[in-house]
C-alpha atoms as a PDB file:
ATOM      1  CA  UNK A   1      35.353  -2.919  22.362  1.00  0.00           C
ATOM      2  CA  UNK A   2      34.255  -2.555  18.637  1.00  0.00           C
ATOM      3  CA  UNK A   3      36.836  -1.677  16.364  1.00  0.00           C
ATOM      4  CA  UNK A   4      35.608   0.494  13.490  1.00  0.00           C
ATOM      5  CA  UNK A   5      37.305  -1.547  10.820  1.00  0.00           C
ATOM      6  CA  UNK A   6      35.253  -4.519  11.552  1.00  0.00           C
ATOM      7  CA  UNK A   7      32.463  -2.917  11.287  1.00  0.00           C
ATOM      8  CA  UNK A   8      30.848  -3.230   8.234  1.00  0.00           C
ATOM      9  CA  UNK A   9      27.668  -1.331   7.137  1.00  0.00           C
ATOM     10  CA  UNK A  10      24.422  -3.343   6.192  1.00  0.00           C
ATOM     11  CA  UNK A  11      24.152  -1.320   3.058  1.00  0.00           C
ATOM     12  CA  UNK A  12      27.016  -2.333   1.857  1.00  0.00           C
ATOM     13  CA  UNK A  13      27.322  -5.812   2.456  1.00  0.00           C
ATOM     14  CA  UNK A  14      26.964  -8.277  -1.060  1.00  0.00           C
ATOM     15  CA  UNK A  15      23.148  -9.667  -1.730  1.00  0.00           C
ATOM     16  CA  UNK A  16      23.403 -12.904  -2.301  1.00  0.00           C
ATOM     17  CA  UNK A  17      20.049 -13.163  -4.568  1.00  0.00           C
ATOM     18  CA  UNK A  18      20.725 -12.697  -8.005  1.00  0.00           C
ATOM     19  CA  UNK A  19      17.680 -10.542  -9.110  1.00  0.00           C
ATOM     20  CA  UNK A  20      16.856 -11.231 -12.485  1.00  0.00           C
ATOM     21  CA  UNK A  21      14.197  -9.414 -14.669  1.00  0.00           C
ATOM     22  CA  UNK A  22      12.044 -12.398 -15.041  1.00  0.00           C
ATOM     23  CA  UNK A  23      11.864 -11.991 -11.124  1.00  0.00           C
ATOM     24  CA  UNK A  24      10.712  -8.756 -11.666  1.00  0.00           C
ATOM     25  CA  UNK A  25       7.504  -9.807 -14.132  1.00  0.00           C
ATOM     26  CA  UNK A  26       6.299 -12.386 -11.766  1.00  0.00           C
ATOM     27  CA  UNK A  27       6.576  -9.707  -8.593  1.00  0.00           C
ATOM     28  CA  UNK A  28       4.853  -7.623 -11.040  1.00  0.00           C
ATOM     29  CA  UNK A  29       2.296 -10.162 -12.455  1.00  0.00           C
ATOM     30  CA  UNK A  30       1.371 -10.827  -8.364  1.00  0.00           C
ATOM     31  CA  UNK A  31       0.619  -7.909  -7.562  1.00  0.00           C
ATOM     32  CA  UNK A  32      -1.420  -7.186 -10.309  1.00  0.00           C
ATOM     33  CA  UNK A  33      -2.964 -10.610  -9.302  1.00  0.00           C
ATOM     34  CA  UNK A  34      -3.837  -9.360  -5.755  1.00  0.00           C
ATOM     35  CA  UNK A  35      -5.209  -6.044  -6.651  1.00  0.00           C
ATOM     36  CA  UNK A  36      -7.483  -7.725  -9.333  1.00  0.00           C
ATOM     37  CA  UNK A  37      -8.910  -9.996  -6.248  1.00  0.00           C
ATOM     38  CA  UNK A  38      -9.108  -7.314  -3.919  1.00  0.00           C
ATOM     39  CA  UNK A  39     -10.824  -4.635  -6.111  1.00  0.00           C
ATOM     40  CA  UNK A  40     -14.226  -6.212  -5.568  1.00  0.00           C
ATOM     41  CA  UNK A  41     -13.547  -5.274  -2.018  1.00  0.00           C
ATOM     42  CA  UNK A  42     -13.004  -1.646  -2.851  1.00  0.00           C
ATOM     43  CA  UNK A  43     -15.978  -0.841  -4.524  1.00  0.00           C
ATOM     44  CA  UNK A  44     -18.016  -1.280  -1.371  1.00  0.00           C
ATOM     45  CA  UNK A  45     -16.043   0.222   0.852  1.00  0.00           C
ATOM     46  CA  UNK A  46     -15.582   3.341  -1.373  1.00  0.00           C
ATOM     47  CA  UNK A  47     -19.549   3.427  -1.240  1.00  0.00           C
ATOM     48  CA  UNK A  48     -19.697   3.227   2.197  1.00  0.00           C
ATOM     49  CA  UNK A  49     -17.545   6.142   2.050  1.00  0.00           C
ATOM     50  CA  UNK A  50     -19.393   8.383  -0.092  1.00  0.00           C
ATOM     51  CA  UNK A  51     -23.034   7.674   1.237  1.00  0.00           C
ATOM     52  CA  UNK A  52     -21.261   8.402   4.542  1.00  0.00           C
ATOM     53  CA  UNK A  53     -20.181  11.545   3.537  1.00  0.00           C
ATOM     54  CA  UNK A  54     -23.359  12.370   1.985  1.00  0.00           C
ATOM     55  CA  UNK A  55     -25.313  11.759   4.511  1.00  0.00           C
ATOM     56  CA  UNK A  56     -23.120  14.035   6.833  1.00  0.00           C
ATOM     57  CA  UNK A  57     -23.627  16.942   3.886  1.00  0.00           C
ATOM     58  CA  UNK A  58     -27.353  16.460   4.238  1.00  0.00           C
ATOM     59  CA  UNK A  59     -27.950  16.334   8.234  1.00  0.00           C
ATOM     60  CA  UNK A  60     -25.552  19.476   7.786  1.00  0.00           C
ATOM     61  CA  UNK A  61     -27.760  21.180   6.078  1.00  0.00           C
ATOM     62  CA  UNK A  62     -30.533  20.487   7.425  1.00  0.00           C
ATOM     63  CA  UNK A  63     -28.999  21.544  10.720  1.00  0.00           C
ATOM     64  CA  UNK A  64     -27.632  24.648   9.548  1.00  0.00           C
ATOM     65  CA  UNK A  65     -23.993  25.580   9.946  1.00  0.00           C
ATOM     66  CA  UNK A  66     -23.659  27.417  13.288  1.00  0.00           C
END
């Protein structure tokens, strides 16, 4: 059916984009683009977080631990 010499791993097959280092910066410089948009987001939901957690300390205690 398949014979193995035709088969050719993925791995090892030749990229055809040439990956240059100026490719890199810009991959680099969107990122740092994205997380600098997004951080405004994270600063609620981090609170969220924390009063959440909070409040589940204080109706702990005021519960008891059983």
């Amino acid at each position: 059916m398949f014979k193995k010499e035709n088969l050719t791993p993925v791995l090892f097959t030749p990229f055809i984009i040439n990956w240059t280092s100026e490719m890199t910066t810009d991959l680099l410089a969107n990122i740092q683009g994205v997380i600098t948009d997004l951080s405004p987001l994270l600063v609620p939901i981090i609170a969220i977080g924390v009063g959440l957690i909070v409040v589940g300390a204080i109706i702990s205690a005021i519960r008891g631990h059983n």
